[in-house]
PDB file of N, CA and C in Angstrom:
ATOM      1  N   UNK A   1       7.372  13.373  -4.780  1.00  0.00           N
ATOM      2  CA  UNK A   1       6.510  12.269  -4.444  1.00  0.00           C
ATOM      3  C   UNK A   1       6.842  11.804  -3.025  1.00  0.00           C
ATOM      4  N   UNK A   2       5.534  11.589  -2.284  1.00  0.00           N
ATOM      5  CA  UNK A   2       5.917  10.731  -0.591  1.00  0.00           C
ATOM      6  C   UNK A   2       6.476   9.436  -0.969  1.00  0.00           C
ATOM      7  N   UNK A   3       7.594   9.033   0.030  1.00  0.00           N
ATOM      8  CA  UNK A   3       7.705   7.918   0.296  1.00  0.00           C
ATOM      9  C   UNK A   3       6.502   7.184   1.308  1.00  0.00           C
ATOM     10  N   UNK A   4       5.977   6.264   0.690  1.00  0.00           N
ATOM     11  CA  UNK A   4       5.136   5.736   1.892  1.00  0.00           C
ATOM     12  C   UNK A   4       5.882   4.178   2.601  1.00  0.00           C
ATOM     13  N   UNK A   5       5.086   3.934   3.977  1.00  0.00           N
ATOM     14  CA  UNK A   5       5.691   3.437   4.746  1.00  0.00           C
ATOM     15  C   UNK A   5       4.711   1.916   4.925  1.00  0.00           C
ATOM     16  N   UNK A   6       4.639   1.012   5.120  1.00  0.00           N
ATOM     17  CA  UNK A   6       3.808  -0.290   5.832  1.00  0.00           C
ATOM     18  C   UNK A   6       3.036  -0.286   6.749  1.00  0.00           C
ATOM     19  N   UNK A   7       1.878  -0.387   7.149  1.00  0.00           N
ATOM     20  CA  UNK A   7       1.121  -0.053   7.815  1.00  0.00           C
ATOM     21  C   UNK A   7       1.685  -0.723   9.642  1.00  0.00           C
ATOM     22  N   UNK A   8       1.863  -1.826   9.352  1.00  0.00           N
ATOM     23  CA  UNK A   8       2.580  -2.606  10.180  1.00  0.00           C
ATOM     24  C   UNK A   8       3.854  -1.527  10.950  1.00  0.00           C
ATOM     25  N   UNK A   9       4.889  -1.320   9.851  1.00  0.00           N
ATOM     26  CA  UNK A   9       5.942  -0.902  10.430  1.00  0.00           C
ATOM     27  C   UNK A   9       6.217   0.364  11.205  1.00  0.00           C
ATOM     28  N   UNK A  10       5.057   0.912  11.046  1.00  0.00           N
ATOM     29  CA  UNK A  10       4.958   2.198  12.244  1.00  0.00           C
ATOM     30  C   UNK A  10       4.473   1.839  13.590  1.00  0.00           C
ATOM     31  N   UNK A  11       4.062   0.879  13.759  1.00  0.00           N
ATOM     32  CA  UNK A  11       3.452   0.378  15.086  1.00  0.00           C
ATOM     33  C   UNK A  11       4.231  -0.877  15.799  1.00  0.00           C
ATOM     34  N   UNK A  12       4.757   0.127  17.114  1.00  0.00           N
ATOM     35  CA  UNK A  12       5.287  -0.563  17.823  1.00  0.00           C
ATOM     36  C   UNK A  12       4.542  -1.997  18.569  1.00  0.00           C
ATOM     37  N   UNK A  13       5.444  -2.855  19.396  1.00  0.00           N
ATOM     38  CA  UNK A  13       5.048  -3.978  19.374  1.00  0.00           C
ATOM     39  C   UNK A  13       3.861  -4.242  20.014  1.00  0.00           C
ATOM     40  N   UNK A  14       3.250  -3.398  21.191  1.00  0.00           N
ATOM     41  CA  UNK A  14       2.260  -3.217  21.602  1.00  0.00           C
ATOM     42  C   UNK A  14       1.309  -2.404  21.271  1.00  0.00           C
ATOM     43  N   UNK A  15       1.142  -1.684  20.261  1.00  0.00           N
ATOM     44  CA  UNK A  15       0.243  -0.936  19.646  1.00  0.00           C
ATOM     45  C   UNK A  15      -0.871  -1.530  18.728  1.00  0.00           C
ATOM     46  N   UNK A  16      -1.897  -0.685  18.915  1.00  0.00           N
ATOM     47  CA  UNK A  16      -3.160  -1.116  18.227  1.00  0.00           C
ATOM     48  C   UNK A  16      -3.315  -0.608  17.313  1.00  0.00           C
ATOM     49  N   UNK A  17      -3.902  -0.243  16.205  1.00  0.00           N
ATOM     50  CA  UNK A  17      -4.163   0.328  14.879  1.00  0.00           C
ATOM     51  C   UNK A  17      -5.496  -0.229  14.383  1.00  0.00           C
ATOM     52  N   UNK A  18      -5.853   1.092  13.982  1.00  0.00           N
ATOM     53  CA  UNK A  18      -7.480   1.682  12.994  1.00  0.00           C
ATOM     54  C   UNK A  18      -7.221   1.200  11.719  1.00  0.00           C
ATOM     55  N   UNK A  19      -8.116   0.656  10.813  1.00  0.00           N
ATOM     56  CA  UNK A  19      -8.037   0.490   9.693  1.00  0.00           C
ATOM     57  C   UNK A  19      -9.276   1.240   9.250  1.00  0.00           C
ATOM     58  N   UNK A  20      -9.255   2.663   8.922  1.00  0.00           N
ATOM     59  CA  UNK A  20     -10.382   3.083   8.258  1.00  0.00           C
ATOM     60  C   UNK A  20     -10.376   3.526   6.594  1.00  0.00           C
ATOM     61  N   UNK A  21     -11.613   3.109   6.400  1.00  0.00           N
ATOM     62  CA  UNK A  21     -12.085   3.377   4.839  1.00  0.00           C
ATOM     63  C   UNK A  21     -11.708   4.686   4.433  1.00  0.00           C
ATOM     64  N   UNK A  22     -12.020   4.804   3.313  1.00  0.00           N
ATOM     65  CA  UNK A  22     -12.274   6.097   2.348  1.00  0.00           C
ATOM     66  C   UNK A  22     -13.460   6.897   2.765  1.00  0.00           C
ATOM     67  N   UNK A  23     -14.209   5.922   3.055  1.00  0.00           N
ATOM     68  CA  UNK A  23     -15.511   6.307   3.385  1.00  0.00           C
ATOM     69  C   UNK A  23     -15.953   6.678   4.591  1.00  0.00           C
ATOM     70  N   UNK A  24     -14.863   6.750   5.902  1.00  0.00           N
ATOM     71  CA  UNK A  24     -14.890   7.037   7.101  1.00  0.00           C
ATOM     72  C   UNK A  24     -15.132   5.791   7.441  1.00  0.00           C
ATOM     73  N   UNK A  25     -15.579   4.602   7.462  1.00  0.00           N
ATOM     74  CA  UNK A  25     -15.835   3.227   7.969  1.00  0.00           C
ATOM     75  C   UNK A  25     -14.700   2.876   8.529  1.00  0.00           C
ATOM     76  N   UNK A  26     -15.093   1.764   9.553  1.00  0.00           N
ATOM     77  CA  UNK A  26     -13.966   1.318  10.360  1.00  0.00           C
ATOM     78  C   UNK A  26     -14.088  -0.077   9.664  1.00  0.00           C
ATOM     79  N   UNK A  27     -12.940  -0.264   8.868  1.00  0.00           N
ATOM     80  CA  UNK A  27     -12.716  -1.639   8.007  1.00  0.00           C
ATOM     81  C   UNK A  27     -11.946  -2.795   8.750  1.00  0.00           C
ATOM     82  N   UNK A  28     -11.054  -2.235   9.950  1.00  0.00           N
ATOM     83  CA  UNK A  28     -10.134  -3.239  10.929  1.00  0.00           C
ATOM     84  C   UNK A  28      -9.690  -2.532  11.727  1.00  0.00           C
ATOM     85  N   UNK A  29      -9.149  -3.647  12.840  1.00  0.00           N
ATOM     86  CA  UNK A  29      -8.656  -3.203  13.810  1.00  0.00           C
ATOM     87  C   UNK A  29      -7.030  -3.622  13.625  1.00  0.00           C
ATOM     88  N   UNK A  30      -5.819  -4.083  14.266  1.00  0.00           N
ATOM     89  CA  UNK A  30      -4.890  -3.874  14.066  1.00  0.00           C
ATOM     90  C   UNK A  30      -4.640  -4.547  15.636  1.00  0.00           C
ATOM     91  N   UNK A  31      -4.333  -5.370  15.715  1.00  0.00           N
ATOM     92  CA  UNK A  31      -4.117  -6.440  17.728  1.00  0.00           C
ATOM     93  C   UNK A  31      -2.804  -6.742  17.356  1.00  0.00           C
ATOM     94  N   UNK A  32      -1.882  -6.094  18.516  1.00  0.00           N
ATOM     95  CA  UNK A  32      -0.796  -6.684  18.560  1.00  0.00           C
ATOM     96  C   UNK A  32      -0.515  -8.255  18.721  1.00  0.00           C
ATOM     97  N   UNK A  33       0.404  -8.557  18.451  1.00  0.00           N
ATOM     98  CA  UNK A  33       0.707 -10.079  18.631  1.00  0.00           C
ATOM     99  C   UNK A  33       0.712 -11.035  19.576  1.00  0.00           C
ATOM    100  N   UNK A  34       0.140 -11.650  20.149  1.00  0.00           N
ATOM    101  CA  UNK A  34      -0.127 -12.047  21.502  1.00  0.00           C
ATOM    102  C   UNK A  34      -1.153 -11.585  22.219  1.00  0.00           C
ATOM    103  N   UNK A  35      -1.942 -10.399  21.343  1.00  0.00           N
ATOM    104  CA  UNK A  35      -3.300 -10.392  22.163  1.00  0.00           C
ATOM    105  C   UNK A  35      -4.454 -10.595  21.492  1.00  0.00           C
ATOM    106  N   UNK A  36      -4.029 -11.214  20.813  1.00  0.00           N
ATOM    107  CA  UNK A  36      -5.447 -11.528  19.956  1.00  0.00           C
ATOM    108  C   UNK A  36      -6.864 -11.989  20.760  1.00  0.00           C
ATOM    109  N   UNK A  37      -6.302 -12.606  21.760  1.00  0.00           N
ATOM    110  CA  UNK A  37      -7.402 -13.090  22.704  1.00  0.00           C
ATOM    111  C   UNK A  37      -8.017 -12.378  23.941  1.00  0.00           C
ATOM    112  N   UNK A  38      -7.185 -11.566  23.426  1.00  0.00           N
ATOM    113  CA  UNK A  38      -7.073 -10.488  25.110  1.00  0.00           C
ATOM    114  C   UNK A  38      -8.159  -9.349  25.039  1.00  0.00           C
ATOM    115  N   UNK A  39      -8.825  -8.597  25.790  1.00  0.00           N
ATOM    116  CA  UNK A  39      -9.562  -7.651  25.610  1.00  0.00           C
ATOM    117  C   UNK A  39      -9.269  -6.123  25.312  1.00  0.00           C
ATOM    118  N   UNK A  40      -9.615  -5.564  24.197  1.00  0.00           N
ATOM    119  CA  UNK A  40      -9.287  -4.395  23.406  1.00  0.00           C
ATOM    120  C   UNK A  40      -9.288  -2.989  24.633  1.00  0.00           C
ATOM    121  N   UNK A  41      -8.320  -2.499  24.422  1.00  0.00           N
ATOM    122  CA  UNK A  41      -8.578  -1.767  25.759  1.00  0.00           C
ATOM    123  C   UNK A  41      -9.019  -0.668  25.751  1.00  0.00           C
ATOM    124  N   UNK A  42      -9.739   0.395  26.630  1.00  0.00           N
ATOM    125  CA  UNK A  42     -10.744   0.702  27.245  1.00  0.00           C
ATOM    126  C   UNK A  42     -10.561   1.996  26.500  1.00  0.00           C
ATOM    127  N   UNK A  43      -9.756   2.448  25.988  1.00  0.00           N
ATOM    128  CA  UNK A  43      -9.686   4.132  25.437  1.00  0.00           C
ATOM    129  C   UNK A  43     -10.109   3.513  23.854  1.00  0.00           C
ATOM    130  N   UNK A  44      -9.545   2.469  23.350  1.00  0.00           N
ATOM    131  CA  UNK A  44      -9.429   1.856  22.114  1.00  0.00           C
ATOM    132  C   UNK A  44     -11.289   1.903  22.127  1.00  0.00           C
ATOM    133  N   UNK A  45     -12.015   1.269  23.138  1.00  0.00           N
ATOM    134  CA  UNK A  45     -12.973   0.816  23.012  1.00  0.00           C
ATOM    135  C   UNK A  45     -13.939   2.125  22.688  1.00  0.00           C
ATOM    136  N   UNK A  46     -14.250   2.768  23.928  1.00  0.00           N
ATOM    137  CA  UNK A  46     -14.607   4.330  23.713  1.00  0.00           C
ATOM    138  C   UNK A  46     -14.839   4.763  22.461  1.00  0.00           C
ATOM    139  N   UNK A  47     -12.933   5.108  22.213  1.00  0.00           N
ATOM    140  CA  UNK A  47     -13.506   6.054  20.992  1.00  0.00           C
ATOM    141  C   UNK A  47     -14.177   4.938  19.526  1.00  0.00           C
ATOM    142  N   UNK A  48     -14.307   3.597  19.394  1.00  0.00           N
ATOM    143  CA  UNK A  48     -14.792   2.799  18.624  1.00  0.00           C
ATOM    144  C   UNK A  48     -15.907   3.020  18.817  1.00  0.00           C
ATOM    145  N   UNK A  49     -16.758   3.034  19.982  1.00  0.00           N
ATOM    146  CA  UNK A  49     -18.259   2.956  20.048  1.00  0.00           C
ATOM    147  C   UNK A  49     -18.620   4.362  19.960  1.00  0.00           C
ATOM    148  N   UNK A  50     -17.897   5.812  20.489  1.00  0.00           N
ATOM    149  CA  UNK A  50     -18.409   6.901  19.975  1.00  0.00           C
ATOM    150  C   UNK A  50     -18.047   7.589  18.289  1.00  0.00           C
ATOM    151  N   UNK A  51     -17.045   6.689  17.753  1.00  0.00           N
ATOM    152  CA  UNK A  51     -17.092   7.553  16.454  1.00  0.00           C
ATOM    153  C   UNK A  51     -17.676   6.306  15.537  1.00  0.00           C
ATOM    154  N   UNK A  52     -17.365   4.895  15.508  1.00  0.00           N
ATOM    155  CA  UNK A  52     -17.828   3.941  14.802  1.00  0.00           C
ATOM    156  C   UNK A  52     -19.747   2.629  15.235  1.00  0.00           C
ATOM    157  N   UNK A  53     -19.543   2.997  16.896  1.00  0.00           N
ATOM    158  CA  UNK A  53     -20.845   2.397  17.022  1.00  0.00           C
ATOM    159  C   UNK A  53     -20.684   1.004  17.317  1.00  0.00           C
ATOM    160  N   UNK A  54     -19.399   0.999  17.488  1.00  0.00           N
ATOM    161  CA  UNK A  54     -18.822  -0.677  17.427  1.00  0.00           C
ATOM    162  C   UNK A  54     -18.671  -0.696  19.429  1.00  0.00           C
ATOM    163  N   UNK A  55     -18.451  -2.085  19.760  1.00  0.00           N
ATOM    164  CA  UNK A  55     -17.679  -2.319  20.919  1.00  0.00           C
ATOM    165  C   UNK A  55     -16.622  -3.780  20.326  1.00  0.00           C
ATOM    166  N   UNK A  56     -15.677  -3.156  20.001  1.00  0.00           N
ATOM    167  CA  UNK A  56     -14.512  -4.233  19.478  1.00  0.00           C
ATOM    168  C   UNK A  56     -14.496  -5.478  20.529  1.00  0.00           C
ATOM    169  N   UNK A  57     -14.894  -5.031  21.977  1.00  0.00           N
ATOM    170  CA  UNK A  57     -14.831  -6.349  23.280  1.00  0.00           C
ATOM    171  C   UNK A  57     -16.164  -7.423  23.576  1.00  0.00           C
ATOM    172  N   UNK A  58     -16.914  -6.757  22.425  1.00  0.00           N
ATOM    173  CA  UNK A  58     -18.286  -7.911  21.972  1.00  0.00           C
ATOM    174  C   UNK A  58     -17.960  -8.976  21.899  1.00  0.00           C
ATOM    175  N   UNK A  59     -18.286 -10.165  21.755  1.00  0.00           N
ATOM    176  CA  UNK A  59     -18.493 -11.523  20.722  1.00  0.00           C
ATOM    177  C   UNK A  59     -18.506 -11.275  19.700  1.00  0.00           C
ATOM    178  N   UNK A  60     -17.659 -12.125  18.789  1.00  0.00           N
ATOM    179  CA  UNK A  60     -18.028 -12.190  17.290  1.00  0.00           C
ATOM    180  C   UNK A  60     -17.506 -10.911  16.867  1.00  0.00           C
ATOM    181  N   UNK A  61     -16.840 -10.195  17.520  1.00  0.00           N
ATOM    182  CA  UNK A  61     -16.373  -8.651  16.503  1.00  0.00           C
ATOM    183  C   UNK A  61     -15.139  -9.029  16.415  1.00  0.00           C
ATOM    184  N   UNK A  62     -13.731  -9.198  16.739  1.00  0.00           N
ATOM    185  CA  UNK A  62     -12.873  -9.822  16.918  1.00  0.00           C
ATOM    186  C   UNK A  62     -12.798 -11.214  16.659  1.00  0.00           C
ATOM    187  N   UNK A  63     -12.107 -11.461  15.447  1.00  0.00           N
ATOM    188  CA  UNK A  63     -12.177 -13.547  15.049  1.00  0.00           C
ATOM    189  C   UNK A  63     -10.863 -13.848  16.288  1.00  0.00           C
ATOM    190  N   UNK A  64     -11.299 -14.224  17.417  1.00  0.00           N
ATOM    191  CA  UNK A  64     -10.246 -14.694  17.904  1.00  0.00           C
ATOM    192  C   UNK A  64      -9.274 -15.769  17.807  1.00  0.00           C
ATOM    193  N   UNK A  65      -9.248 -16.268  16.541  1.00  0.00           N
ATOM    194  CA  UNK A  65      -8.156 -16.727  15.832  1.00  0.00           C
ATOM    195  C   UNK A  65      -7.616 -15.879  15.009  1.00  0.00           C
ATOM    196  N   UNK A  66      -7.455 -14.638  14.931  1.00  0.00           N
ATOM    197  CA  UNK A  66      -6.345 -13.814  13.935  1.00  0.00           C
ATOM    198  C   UNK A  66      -6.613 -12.475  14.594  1.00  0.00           C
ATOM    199  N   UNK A  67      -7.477 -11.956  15.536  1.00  0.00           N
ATOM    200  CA  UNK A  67      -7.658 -10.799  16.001  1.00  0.00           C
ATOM    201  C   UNK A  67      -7.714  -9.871  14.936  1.00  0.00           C
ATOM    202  N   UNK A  68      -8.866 -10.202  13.463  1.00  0.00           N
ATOM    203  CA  UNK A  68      -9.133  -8.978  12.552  1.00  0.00           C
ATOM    204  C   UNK A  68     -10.346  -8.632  13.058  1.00  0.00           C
ATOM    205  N   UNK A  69     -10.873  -7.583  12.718  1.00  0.00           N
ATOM    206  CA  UNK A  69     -12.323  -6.984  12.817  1.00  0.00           C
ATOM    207  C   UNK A  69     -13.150  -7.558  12.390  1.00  0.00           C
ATOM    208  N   UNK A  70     -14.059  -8.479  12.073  1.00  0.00           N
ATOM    209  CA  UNK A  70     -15.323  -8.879  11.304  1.00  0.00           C
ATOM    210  C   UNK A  70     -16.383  -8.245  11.058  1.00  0.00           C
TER     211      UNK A  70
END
């Protein structure tokens, strides 16, 4: 059997993280601490709008009080 690990604890302090579905959907994003307010950066963004259709640096996609995906 795998040991599995925390989603959190593989990602260093500046790292971003995908939260995708079962279903291939992009369910969250993953903002390091202190940037919740800050703008998602530019490779992050890319591949969001070419595989998901999203731009995470919109309005309203980012709750910028907790930096989850909405």
């Amino acid at each position: 059997m795998s040991d599995f690990v925390e989603f959190s604890s593989t990602l260093e302090e500046d790292d971003y993280g995908l939260i995708v579905g079962s279903d291939g959907s992009l369910k969250g994003i993953w903002v390091p601490e202190g940037s919740e307010n800050a703008e998602v950066p530019e490779s992050i963004v890319e591949l969001c709008k070419d595989y998901f259709g999203i731009d995470p640096n919109m309005d309203n996609i980012l709750d910028d009080d907790d930096g989850y995906l909405h």
